[in-house]
C-alpha atoms as a PDB file:
ATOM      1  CA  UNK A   1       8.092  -1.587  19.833  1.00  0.00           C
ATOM      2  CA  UNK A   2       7.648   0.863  22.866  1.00  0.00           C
ATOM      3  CA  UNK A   3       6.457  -0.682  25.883  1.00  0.00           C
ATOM      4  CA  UNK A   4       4.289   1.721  27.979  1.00  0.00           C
ATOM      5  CA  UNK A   5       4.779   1.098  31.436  1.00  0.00           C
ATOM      6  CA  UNK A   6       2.945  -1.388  33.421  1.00  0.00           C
ATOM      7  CA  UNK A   7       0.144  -1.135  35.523  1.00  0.00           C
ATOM      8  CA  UNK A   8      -3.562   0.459  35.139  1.00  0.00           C
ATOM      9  CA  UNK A   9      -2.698   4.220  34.225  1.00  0.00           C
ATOM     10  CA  UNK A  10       0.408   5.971  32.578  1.00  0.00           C
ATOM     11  CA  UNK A  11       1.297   9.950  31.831  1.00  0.00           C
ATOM     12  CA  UNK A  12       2.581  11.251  29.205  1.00  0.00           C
ATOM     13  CA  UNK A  13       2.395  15.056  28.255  1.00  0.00           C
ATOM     14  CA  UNK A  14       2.511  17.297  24.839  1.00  0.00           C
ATOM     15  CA  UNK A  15       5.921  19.505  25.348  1.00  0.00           C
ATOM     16  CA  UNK A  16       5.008  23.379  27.002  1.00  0.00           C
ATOM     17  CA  UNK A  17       7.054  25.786  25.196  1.00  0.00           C
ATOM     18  CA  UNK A  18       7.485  23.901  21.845  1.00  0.00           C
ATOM     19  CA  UNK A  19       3.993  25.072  20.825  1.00  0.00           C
ATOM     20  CA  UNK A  20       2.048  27.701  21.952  1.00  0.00           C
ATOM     21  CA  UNK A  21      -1.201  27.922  21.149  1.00  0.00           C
ATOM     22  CA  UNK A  22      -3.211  30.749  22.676  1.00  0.00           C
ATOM     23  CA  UNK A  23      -5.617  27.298  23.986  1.00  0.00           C
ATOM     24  CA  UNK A  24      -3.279  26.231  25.932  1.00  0.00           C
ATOM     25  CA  UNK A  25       0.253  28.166  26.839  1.00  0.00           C
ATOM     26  CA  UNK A  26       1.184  29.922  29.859  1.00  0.00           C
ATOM     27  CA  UNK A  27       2.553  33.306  29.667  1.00  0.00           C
ATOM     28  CA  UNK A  28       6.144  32.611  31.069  1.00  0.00           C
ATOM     29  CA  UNK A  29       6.575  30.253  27.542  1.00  0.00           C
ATOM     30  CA  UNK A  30       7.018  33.133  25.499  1.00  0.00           C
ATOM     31  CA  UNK A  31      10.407  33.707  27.017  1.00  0.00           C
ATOM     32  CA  UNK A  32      11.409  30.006  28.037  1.00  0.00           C
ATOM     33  CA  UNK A  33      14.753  28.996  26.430  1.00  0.00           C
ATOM     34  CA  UNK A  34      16.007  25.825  25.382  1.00  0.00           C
ATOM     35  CA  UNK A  35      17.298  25.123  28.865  1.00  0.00           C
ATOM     36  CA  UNK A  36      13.705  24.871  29.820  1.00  0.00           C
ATOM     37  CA  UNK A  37      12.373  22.993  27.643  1.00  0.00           C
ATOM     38  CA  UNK A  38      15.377  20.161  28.206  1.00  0.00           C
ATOM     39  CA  UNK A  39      14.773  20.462  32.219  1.00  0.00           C
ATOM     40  CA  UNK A  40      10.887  19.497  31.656  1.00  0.00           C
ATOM     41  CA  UNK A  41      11.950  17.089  29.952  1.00  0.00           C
ATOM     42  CA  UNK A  42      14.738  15.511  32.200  1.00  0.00           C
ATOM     43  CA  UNK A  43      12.402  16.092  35.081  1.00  0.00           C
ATOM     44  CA  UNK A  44       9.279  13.793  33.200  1.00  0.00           C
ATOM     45  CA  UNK A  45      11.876  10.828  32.199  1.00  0.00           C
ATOM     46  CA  UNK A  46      12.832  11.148  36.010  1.00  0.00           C
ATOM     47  CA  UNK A  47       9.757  11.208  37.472  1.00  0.00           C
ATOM     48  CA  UNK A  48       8.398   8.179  35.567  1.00  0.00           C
ATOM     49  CA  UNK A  49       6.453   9.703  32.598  1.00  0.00           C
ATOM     50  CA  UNK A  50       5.975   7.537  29.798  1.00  0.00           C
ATOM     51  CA  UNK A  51       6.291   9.805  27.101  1.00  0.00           C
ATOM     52  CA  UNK A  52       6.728  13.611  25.714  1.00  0.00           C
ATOM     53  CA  UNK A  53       5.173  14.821  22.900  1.00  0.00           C
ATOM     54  CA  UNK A  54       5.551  17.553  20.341  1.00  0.00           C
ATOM     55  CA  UNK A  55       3.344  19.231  17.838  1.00  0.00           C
ATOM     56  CA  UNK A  56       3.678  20.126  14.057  1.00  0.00           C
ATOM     57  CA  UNK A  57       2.636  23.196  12.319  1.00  0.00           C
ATOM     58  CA  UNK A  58       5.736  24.856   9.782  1.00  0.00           C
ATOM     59  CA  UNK A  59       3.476  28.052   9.017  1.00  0.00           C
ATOM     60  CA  UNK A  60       0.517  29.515  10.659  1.00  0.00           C
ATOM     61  CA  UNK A  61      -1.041  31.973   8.322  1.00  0.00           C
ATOM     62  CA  UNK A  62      -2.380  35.254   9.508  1.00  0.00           C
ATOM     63  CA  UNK A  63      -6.014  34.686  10.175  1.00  0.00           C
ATOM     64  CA  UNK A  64      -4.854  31.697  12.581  1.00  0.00           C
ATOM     65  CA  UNK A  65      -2.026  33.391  14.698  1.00  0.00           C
ATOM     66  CA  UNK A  66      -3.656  35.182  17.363  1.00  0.00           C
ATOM     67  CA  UNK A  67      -5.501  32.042  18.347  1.00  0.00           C
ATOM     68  CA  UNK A  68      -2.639  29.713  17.076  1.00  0.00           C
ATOM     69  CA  UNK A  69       0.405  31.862  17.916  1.00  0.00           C
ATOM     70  CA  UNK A  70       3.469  31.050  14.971  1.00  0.00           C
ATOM     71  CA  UNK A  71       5.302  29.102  17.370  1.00  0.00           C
ATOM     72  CA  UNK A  72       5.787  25.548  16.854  1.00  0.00           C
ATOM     73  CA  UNK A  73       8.966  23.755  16.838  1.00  0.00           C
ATOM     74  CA  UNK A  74       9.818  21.778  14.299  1.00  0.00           C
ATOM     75  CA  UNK A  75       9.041  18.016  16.069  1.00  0.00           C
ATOM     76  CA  UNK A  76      12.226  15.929  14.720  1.00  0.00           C
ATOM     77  CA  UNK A  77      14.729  18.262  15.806  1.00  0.00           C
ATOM     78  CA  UNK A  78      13.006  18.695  19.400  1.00  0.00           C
ATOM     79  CA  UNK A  79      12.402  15.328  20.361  1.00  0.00           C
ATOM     80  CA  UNK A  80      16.149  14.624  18.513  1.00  0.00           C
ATOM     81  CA  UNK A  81      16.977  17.475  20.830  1.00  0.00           C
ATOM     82  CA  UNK A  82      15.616  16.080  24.342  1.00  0.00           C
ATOM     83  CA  UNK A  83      16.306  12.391  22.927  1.00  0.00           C
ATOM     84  CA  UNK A  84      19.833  13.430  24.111  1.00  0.00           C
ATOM     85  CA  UNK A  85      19.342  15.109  27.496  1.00  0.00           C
ATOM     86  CA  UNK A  86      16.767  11.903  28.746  1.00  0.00           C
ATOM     87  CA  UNK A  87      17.281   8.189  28.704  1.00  0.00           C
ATOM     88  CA  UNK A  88      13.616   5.766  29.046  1.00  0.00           C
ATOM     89  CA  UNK A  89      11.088   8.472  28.226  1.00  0.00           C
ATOM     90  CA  UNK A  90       9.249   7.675  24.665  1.00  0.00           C
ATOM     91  CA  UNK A  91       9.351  10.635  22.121  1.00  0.00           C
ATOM     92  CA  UNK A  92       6.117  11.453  20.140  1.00  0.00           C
ATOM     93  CA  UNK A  93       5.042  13.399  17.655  1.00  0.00           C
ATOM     94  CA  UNK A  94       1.661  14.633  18.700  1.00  0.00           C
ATOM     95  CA  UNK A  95       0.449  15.048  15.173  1.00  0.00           C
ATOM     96  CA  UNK A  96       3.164  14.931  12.418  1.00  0.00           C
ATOM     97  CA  UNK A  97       1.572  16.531   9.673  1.00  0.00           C
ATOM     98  CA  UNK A  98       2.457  13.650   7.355  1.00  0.00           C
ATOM     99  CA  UNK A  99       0.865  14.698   4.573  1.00  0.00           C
ATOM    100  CA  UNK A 100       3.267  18.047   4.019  1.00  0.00           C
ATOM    101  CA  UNK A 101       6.001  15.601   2.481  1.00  0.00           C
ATOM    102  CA  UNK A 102       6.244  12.181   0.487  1.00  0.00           C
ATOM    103  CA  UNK A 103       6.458   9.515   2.978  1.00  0.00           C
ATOM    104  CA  UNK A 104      10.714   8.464   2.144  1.00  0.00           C
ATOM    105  CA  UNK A 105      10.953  11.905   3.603  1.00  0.00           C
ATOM    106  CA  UNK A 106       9.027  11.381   6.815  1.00  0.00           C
ATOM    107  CA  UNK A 107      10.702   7.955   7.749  1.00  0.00           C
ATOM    108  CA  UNK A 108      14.244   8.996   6.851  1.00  0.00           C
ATOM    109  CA  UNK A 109      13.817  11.880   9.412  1.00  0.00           C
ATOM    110  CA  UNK A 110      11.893   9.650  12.237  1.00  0.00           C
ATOM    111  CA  UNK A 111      13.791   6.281  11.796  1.00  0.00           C
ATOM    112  CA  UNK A 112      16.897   8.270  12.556  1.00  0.00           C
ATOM    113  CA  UNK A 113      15.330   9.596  15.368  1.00  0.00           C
ATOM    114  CA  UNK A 114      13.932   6.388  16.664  1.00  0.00           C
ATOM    115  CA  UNK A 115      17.584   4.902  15.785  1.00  0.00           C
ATOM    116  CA  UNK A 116      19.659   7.700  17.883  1.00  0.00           C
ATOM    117  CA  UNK A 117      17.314   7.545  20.526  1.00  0.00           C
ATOM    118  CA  UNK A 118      17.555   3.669  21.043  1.00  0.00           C
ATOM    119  CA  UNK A 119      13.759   2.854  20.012  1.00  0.00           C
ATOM    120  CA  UNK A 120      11.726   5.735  21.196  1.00  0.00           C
ATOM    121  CA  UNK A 121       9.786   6.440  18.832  1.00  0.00           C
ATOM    122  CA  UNK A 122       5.756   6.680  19.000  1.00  0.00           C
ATOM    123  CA  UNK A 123       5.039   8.040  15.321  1.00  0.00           C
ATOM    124  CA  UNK A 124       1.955  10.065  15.907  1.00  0.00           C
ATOM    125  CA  UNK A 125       0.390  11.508  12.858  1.00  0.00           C
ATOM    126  CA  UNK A 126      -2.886  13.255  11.722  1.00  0.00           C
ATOM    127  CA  UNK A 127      -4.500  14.596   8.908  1.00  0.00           C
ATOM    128  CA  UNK A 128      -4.080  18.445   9.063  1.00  0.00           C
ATOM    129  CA  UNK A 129      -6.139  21.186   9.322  1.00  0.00           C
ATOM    130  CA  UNK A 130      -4.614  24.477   8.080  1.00  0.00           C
ATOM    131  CA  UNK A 131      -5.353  24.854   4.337  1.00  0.00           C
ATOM    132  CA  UNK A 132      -2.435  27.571   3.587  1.00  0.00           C
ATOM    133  CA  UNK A 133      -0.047  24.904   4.891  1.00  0.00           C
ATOM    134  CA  UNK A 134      -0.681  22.621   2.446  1.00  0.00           C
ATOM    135  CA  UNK A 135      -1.242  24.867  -0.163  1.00  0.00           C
ATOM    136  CA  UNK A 136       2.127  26.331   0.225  1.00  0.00           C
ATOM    137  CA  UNK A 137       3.980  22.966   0.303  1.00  0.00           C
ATOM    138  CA  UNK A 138       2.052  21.537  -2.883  1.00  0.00           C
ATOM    139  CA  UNK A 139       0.145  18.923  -0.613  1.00  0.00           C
ATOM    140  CA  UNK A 140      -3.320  18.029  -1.201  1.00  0.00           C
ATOM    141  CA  UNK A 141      -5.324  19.511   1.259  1.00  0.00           C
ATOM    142  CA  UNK A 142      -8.484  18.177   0.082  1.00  0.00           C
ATOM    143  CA  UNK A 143      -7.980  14.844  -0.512  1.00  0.00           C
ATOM    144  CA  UNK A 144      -5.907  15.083   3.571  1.00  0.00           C
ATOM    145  CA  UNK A 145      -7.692  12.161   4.860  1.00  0.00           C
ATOM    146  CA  UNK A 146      -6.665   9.938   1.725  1.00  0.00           C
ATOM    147  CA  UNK A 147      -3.347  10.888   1.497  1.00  0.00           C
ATOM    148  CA  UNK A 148      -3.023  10.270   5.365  1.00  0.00           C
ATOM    149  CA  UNK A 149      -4.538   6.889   4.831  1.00  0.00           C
ATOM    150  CA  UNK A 150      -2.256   6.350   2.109  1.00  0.00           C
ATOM    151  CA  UNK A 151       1.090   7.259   3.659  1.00  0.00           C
ATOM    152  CA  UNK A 152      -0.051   5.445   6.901  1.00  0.00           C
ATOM    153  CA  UNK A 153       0.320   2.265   4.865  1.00  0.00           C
ATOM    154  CA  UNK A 154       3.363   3.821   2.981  1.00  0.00           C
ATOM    155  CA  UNK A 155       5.483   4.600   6.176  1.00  0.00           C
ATOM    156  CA  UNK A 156       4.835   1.218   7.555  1.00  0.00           C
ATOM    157  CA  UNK A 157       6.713  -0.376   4.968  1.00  0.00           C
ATOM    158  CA  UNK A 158       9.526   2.453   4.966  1.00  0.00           C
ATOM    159  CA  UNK A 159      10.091   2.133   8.785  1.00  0.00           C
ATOM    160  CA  UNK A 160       9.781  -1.393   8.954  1.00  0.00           C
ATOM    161  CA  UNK A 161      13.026  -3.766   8.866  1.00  0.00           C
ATOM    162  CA  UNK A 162      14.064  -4.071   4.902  1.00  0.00           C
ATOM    163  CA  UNK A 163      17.032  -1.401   4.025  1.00  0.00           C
ATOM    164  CA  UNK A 164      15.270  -1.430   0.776  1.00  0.00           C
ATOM    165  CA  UNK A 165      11.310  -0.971   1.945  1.00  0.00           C
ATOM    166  CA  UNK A 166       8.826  -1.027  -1.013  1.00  0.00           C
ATOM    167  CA  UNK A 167       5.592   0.357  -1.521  1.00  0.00           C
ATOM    168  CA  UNK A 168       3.005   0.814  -4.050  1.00  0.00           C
ATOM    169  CA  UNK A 169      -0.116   3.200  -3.971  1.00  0.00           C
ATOM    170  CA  UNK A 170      -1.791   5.375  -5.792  1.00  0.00           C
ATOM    171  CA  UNK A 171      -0.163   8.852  -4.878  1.00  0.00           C
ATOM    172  CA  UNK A 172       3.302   7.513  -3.566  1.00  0.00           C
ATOM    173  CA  UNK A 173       5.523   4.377  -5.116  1.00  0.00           C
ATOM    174  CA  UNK A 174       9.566   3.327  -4.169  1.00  0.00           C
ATOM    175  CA  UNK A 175      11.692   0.109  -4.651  1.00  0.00           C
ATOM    176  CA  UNK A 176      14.663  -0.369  -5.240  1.00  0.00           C
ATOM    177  CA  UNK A 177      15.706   2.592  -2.752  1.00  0.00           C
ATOM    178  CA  UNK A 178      18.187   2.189   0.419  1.00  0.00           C
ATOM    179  CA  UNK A 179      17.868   3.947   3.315  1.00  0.00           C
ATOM    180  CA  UNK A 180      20.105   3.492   6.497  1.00  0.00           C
ATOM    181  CA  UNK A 181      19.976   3.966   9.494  1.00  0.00           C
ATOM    182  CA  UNK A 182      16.808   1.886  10.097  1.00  0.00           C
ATOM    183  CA  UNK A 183      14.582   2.036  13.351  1.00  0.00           C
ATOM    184  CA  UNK A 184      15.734   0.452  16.612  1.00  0.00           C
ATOM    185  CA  UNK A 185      12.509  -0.960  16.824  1.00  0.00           C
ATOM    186  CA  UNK A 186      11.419  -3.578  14.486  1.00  0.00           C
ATOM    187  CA  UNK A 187       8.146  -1.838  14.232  1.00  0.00           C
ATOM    188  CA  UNK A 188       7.876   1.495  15.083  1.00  0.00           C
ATOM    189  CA  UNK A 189       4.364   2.010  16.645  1.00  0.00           C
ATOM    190  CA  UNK A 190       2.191   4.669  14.581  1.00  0.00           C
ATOM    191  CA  UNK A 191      -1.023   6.252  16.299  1.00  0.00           C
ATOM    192  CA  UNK A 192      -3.200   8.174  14.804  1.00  0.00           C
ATOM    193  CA  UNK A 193      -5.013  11.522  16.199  1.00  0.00           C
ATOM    194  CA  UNK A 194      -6.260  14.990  15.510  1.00  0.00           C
ATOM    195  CA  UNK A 195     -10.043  16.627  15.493  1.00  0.00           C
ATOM    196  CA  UNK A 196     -10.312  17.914  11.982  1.00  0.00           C
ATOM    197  CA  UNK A 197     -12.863  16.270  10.017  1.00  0.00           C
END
């Protein structure tokens, strides 16, 4: 498991240019390249931070993109990205959406990140908030909150240690089904955030 760094207080910071919420984003994001985004992040593992986080949205619908903006990057392939340009820095995901997919899905993707990255993973997840999201994908966005508790329990057992994790619930079910490479960690740490109800 990641160990945040000792002592009373640590930093960590959600990614600029990855998302770009009207909220929060400077202007000079809009035309940041990939080179930027990788020299924030070398800079934070540097200086100490203890982790860097991105966001997930995959589609903001129309009534939510002047406030939301349409640009988030998708959170595997960034933090796989600056997994590779920093060295001690933890990579989170600062909600994964994980109820947009079945939860063999999710921990494929993250325990090969957490395995490529040499046990950096912080598995951050939440229950969603944008209905046409879900509805889109086929996910349940009324039930969010169960499904999240749900595949909570689910992804435990699929990032944990067995090459053959099982689980049984009522939305999601798997035995009997390998999947290498597993985690660094022998527990990938999962935290759970958001503000929708």
């Amino acid at each position: 498991m990641p160990i945040l760094p000792a002592g009373p207080l640590s930093y960590g910071m959600q990614l600029p240019i990855q998302s770009q919420s009207a909220i929060y984003a400077e202007s000079w994001e809009a035309g940041a390249p990939a080179a930027d985004l990788a020299e924030i992040a070398r800079t934070a593992d540097r200086c100490g931070f203890a982790y860097l986080a991105s966001c997930e949205h995959v589609a903001i619908p129309r009534r939510l993109a002047e406030a939301m903006s349409t640009v988030w990057y998708d959170p595997v392939a960034t933090l796989a990205f600056l997994a590779g340009v920093t060295e001690r820095v933890l990579l989170m995901s600062h909600v994964a959406v994980v109820g947009l997919r079945h939860p063999l899905s999710t921990a494929k993707q993250y325990a090969t990140l957490d395995h490529l990255s040499g046990g950096r993973l912080i598995l951050g997840v939440g229950a969603g908030h944008v209905r046409e999201e879900f509805e889109a994908l086929g996910a349940d966005f009324d039930g969010r909150g169960a499904v999240l508790d749900e595949t909570v329990e689910a992804l435990k057992a699929a990032l944990g240690p067995e090459e053959y994790p099982e689980f049984a619930g009522e939305r999601f079910s798997f035995s009997g089904l390998g999947q290498l490479p597993r985690p660094a960690q022998e527990r990938v740490p999962v935290w759970v955030g958001g503000s929708s109800p």
